[in-house]
C-alpha atoms as a PDB file:
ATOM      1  CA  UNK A   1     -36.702  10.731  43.121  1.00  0.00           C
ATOM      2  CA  UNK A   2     -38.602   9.783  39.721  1.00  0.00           C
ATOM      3  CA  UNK A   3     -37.549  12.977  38.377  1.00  0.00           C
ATOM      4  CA  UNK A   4     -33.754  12.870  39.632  1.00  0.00           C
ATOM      5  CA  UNK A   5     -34.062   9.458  37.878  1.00  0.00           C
ATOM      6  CA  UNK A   6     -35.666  10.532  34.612  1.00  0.00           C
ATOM      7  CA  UNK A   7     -33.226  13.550  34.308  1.00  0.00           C
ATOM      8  CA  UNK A   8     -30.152  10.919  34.841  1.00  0.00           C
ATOM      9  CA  UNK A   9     -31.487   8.447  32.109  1.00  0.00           C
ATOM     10  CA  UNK A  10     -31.996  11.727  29.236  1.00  0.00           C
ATOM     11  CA  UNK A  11     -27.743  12.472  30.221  1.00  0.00           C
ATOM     12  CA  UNK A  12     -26.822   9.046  29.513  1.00  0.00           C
ATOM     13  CA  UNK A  13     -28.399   8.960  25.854  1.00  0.00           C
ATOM     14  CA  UNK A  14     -27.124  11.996  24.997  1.00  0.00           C
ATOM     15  CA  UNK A  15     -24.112  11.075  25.810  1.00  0.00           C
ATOM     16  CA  UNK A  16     -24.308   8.075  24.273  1.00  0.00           C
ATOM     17  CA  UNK A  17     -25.579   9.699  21.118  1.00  0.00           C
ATOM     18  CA  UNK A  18     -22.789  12.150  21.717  1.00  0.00           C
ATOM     19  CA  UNK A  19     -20.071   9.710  21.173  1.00  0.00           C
ATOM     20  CA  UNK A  20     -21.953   7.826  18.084  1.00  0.00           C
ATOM     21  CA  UNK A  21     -21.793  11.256  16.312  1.00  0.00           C
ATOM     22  CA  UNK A  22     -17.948  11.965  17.106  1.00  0.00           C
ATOM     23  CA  UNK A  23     -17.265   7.747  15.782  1.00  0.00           C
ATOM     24  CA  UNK A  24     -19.341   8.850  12.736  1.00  0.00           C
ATOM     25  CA  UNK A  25     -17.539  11.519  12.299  1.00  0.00           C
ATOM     26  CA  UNK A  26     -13.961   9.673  12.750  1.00  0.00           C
ATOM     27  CA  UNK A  27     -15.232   6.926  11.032  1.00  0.00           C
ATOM     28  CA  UNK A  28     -15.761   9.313   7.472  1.00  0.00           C
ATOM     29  CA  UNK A  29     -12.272  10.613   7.916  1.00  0.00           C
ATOM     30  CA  UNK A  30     -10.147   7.770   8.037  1.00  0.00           C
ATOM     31  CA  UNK A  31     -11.674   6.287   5.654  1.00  0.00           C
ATOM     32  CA  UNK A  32      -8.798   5.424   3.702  1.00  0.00           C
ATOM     33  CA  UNK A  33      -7.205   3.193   6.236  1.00  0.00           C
ATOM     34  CA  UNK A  34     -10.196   0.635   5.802  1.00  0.00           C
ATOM     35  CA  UNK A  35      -8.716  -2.691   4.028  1.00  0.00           C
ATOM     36  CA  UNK A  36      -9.917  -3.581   0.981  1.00  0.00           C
ATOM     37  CA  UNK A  37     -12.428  -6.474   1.553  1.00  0.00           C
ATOM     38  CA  UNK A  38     -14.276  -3.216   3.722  1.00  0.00           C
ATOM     39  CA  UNK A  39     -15.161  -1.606   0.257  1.00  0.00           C
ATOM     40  CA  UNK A  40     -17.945  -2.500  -1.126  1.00  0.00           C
ATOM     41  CA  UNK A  41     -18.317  -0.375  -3.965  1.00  0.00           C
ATOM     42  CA  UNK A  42     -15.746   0.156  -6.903  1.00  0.00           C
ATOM     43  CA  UNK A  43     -14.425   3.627  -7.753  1.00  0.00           C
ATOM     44  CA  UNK A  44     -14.761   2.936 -12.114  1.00  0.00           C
ATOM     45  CA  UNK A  45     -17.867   3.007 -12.682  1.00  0.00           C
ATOM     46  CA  UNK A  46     -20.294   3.369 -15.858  1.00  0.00           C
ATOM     47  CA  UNK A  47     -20.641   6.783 -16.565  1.00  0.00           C
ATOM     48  CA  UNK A  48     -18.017   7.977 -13.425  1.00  0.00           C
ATOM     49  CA  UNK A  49     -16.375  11.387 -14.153  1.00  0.00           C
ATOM     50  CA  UNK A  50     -13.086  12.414 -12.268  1.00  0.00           C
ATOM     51  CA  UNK A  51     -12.075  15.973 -12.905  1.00  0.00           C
ATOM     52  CA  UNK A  52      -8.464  17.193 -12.180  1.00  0.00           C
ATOM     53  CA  UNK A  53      -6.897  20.882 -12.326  1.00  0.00           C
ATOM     54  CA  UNK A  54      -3.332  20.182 -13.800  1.00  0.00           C
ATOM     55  CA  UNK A  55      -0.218  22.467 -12.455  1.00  0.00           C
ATOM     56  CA  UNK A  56       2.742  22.557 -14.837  1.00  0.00           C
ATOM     57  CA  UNK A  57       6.294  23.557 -13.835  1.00  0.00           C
ATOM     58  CA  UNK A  58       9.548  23.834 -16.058  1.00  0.00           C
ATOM     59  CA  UNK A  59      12.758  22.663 -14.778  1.00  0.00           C
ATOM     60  CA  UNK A  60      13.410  25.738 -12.917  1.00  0.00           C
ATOM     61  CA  UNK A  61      10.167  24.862 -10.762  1.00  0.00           C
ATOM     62  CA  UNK A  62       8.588  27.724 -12.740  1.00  0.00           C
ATOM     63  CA  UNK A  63       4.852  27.737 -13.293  1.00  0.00           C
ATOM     64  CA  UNK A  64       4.553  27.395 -17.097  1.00  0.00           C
ATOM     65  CA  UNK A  65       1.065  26.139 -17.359  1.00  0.00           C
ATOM     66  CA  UNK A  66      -1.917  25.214 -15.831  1.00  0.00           C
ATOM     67  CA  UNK A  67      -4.971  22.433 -17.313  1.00  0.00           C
ATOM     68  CA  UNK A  68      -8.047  20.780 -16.716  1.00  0.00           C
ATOM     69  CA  UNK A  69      -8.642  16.479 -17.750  1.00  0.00           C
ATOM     70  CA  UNK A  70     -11.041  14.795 -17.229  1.00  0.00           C
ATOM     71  CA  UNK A  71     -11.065  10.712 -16.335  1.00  0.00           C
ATOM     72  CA  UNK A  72     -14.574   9.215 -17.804  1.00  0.00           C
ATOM     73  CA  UNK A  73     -14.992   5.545 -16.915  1.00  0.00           C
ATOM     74  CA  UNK A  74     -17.053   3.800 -18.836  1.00  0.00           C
ATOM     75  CA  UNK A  75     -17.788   0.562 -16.537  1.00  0.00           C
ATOM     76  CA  UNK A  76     -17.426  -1.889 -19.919  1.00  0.00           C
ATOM     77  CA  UNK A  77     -14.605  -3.837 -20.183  1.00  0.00           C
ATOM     78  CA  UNK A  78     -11.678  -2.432 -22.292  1.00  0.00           C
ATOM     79  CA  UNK A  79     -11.500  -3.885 -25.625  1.00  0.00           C
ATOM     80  CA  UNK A  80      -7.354  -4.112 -25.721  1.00  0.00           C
ATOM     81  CA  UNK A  81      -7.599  -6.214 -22.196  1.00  0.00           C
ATOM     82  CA  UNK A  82      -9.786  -8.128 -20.586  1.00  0.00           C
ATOM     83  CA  UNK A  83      -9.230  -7.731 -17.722  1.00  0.00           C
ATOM     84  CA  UNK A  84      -9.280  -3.613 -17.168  1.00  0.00           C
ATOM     85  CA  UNK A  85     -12.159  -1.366 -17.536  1.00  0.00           C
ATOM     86  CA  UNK A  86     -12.271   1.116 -20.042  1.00  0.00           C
ATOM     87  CA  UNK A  87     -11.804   4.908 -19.322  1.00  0.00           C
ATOM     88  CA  UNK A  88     -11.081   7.935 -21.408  1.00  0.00           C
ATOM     89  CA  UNK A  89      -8.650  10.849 -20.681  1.00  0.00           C
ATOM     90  CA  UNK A  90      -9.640  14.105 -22.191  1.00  0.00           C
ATOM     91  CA  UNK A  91      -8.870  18.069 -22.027  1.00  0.00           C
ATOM     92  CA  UNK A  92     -11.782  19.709 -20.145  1.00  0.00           C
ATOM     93  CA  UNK A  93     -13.046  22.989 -22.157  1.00  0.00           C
ATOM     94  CA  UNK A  94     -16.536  24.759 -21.274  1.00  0.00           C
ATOM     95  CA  UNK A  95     -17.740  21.892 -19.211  1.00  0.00           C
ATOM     96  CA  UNK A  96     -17.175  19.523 -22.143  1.00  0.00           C
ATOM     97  CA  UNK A  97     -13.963  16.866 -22.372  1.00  0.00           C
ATOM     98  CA  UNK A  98     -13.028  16.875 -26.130  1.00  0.00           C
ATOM     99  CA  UNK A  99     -10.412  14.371 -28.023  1.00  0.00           C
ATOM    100  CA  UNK A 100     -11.264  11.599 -25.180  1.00  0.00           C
ATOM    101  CA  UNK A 101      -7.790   8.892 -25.357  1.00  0.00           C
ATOM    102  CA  UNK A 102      -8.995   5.545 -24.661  1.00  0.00           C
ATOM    103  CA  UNK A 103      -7.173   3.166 -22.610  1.00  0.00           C
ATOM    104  CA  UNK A 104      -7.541   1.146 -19.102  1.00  0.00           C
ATOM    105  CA  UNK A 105      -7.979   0.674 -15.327  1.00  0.00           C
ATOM    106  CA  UNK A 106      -7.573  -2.825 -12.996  1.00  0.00           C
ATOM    107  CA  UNK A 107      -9.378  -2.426 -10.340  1.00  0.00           C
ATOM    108  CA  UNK A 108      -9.940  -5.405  -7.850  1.00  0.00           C
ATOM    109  CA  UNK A 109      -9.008  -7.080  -4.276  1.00  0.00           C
ATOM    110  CA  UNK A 110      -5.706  -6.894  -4.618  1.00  0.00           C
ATOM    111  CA  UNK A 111      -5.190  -3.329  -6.126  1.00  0.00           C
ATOM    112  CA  UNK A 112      -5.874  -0.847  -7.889  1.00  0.00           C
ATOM    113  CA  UNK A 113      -4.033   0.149 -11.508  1.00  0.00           C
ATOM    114  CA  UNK A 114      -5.016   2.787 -14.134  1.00  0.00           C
ATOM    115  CA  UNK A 115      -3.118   4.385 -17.196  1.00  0.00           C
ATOM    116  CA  UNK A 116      -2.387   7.918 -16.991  1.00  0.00           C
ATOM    117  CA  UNK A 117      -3.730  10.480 -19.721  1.00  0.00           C
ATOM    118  CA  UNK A 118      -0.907  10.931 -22.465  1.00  0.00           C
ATOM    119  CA  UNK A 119      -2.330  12.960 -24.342  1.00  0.00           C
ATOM    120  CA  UNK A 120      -0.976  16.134 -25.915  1.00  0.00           C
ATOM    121  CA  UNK A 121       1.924  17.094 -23.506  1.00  0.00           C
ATOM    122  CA  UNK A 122       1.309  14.199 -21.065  1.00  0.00           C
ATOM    123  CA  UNK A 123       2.447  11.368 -23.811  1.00  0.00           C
ATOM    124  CA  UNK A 124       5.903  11.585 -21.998  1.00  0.00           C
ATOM    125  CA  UNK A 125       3.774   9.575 -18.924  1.00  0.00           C
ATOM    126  CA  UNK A 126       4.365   6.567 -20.910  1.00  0.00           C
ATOM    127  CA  UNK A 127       7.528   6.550 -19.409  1.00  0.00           C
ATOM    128  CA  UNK A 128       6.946   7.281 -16.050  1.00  0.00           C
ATOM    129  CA  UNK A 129       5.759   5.317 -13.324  1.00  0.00           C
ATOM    130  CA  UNK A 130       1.720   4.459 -13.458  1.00  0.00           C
ATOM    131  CA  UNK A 131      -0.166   4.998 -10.822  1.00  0.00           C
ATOM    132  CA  UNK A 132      -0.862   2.038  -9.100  1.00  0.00           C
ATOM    133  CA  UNK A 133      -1.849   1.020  -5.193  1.00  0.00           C
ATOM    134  CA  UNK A 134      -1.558  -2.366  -3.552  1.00  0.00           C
ATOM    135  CA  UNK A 135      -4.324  -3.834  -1.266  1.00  0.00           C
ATOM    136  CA  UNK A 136      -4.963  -3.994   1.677  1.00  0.00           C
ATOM    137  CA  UNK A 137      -2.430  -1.103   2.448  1.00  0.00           C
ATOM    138  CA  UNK A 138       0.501  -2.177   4.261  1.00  0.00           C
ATOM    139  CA  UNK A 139       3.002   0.906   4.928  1.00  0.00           C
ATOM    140  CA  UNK A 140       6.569  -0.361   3.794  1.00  0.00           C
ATOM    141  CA  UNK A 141       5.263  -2.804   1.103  1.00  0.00           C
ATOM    142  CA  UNK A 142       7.346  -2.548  -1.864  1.00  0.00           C
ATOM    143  CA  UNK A 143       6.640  -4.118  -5.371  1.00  0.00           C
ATOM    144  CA  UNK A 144       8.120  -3.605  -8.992  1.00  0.00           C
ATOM    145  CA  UNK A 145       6.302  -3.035 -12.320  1.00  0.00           C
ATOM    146  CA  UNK A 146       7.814  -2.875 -15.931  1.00  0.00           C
ATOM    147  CA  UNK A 147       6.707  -1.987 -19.646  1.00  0.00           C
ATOM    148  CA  UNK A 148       8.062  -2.426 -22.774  1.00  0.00           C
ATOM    149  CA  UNK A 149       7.187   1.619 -24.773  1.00  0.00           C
ATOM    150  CA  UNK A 150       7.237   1.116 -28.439  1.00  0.00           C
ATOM    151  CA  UNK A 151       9.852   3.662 -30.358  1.00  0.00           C
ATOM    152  CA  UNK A 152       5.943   5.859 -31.699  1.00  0.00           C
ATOM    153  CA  UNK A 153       5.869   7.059 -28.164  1.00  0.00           C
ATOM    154  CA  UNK A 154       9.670   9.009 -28.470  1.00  0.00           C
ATOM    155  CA  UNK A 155       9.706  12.894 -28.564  1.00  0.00           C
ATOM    156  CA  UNK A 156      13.000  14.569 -29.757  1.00  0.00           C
ATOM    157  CA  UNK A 157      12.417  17.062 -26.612  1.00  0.00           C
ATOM    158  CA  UNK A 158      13.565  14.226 -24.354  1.00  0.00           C
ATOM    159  CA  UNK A 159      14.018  11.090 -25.566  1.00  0.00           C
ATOM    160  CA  UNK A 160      14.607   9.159 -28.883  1.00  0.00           C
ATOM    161  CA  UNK A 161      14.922   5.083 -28.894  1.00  0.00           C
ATOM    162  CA  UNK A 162      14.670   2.412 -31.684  1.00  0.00           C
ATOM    163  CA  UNK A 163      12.507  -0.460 -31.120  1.00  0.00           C
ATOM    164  CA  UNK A 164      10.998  -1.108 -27.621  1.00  0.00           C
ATOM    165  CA  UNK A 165      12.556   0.514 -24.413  1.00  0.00           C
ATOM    166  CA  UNK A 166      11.799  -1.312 -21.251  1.00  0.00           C
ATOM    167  CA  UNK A 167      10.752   1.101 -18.730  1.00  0.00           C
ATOM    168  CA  UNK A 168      11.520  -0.345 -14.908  1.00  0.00           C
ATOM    169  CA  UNK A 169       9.465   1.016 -11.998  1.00  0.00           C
ATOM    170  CA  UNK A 170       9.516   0.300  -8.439  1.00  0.00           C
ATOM    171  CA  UNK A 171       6.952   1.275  -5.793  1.00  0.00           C
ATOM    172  CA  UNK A 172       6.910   1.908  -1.699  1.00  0.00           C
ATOM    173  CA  UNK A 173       3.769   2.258   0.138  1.00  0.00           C
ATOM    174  CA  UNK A 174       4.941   5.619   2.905  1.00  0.00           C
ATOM    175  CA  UNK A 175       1.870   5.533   4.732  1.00  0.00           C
ATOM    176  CA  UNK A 176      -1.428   7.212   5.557  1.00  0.00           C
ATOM    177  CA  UNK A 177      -1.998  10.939   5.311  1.00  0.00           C
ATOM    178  CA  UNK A 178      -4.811  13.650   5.895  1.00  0.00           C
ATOM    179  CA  UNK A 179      -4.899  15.772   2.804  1.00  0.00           C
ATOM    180  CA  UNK A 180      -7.572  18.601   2.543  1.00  0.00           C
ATOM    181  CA  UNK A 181      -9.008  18.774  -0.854  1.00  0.00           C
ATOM    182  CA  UNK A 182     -11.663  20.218  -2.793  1.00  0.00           C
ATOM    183  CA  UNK A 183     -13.856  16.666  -1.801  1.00  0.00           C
ATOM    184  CA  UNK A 184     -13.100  17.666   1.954  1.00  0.00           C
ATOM    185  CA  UNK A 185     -10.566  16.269   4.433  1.00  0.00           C
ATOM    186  CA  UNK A 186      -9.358  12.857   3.034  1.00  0.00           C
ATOM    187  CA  UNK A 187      -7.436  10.321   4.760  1.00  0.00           C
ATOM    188  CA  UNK A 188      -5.328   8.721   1.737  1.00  0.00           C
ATOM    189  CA  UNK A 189      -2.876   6.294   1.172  1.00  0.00           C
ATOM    190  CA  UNK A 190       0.518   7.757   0.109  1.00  0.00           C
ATOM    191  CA  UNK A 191       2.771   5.714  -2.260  1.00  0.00           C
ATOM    192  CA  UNK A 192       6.351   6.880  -3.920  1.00  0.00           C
ATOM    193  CA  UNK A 193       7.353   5.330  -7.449  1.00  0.00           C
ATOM    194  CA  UNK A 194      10.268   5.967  -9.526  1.00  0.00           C
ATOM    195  CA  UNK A 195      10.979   4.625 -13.343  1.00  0.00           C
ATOM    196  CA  UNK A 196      14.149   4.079 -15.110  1.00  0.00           C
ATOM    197  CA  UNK A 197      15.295   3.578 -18.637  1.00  0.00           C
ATOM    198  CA  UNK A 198      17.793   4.356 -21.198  1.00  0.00           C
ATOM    199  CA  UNK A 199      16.728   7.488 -21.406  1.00  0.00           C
ATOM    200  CA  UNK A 200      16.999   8.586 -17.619  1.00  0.00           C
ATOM    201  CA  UNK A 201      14.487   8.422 -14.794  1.00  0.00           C
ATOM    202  CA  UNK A 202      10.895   9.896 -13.793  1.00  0.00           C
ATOM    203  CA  UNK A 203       9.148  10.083 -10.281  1.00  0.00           C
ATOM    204  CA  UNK A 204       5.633   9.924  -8.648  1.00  0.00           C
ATOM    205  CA  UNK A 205       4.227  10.736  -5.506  1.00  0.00           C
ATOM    206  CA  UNK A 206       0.349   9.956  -5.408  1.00  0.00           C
ATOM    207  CA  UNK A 207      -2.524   9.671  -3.089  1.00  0.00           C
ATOM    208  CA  UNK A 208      -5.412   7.097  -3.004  1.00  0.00           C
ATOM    209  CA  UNK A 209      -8.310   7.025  -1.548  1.00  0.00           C
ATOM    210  CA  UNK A 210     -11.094   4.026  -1.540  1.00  0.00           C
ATOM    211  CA  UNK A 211     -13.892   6.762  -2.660  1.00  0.00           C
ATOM    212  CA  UNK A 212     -12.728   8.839  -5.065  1.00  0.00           C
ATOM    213  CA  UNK A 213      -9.386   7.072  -6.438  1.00  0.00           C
ATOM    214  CA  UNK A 214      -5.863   8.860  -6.946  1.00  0.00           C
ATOM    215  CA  UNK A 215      -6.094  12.341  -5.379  1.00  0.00           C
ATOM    216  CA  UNK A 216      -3.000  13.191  -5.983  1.00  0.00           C
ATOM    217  CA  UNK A 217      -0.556  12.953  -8.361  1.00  0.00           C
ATOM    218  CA  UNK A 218       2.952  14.283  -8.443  1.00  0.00           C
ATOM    219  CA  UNK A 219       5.220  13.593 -11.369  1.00  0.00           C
ATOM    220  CA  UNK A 220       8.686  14.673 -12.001  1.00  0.00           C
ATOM    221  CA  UNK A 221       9.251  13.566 -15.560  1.00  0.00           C
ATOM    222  CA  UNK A 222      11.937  12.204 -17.617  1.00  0.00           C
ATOM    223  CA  UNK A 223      12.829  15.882 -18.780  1.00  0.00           C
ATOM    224  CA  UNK A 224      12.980  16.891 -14.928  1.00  0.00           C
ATOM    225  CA  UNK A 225      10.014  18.855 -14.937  1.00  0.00           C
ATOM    226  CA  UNK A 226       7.429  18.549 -12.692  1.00  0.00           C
ATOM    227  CA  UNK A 227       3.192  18.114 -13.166  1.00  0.00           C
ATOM    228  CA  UNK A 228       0.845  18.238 -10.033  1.00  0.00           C
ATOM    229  CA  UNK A 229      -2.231  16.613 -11.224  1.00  0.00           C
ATOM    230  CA  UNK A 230      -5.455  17.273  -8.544  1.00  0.00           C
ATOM    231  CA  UNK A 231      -8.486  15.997  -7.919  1.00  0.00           C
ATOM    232  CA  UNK A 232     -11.193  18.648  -7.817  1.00  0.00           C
ATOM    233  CA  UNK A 233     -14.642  16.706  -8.470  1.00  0.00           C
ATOM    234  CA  UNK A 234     -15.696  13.287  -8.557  1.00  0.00           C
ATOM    235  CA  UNK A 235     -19.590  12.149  -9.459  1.00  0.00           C
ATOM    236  CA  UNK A 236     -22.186  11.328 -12.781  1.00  0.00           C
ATOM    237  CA  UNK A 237     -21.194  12.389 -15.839  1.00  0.00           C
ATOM    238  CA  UNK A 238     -23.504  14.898 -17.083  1.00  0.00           C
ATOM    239  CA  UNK A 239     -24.417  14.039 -20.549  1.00  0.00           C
ATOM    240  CA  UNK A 240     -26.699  16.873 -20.850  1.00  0.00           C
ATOM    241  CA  UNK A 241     -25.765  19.284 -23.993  1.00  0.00           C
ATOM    242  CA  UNK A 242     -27.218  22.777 -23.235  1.00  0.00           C
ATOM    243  CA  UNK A 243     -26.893  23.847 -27.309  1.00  0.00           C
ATOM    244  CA  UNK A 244     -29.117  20.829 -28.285  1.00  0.00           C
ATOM    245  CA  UNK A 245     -31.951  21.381 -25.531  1.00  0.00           C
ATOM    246  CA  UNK A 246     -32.180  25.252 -26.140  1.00  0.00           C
ATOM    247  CA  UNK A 247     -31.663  24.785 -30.019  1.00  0.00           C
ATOM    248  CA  UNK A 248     -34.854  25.557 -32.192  1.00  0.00           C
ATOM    249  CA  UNK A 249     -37.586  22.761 -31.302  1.00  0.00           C
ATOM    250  CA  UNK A 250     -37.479  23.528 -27.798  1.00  0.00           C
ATOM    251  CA  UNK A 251     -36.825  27.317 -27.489  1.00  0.00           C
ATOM    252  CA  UNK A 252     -40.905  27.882 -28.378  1.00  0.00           C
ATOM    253  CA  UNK A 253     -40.295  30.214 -31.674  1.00  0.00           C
ATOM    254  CA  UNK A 254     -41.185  28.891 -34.785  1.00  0.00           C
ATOM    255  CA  UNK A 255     -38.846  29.155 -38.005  1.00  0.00           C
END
């Protein structure tokens, strides 16, 4: 009888530690449905690195050219506002992120807001919509967003303006979705943004997530042609320079 009852007693806690490990499991994968006041950490960080393989198609849907940014935040406050934190956009080459462009991301209970790189060929994001999630998530939520682009920001390839254009863009939370990545399955928070101005209209599709930020982003620019932006890594920047630690003084030979 003791035995019977001893064997009964090891089933139940194993199936009790059964079902933690399946809620553990659940809990890491919809992650991105917790609300807001759940997170305790913030994604922009000091010395947070955000790496992104770039996809670009011409208005034919024709791969043209592919790219690798990187997003380094900083986690000091952004001298041109107050109230963002300062990151850097920059191509990635041999492990190393070279002309870094300075600008912003708002990041706090009620949302989350960064600038996108515009760089090189991505200056014509100035006049698309920027990426931007409300919170707490509510599917259906729709807001608007607007931004007066200075006439030093027009390109002859598609569009030309005197003085300051105001650039228009609404936003419409879709919903949650599962996304497989390079981070792992990631349950993200899907919002659809379009921009309009004199000079036509731009789209994006992105996807957030409360660890690692926008995931996603899917632009079909003001020239109709179309740049996947995806997140590949997310950690420490690695401020280590291999050509300085292996130079002379530490390589053992004398000159």
């Amino acid at each position: 009888m003791k035995q019977t009852l001893r064997s009964f007693m090891v089933i139940v806690l194993l199936g009790t530690a059964s079902c933690g490990t399946q809620a553990d499991t659940l809990e890491s994968l919809t992650a991105g449905s917790k609300p807001e006041s759940a997170r305790s950490e913030k994604i922009f960080t000091k010395n947070k690195e955000f790496i992104y393989a770039v996809s670009c198609y011409d208005d034919q849907r024709q791969l043209k050219a592919t790219d690798t940014i990187a997003l380094t935040s900083t986690g000091a406050v952004w001298e041109s506002d107050s109230t963002q934190t300062k990151i850097g956009w920059g191509s990635r080459m041999a492990n190393k992120t070279a002309s870094t462009e300075w600008s912003g991301v708002r990041e706090n209970t009620v949302g989350v807001w960064i600038h996108p790189p515009r760089f090189d060929r991505y200056v014509i994001l100035r006049v698309s919509p920027f990426p931007e999630v409300k919170l707490p998530f509510v599917k259906g939520q729709e807001w608007d967003w607007e931004l007066a682009v200075g006439e030093q920001w027009a390109n002859p390839a598609w569009g030309v303006w005197k003085g300051d254009m105001l650039v228009k863009s609404h936003y419409r939370a879709i919903g949650e979705q599962v996304v497989t990545t390079p981070l792992g399955r990631l349950a993200c928070q899907r919002v659809a943004a379009v921009s309009r101005c004199s000079q036509g209209s731009s789209t994006l599709n992105l996807l957030f997530h409360p660890r690692y930020g926008f995931v996603e982003l899917d632009y079909q620019t003001i020239d109709s042609k179309i740049l996947k932006i995806r997140l590949l890594s997310a950690g420490v920047e690695s401020k280590f320079d291999g050509g300085e630690y292996f130079g002379p003084k530490h390589s053992g030979v004398s000159n």
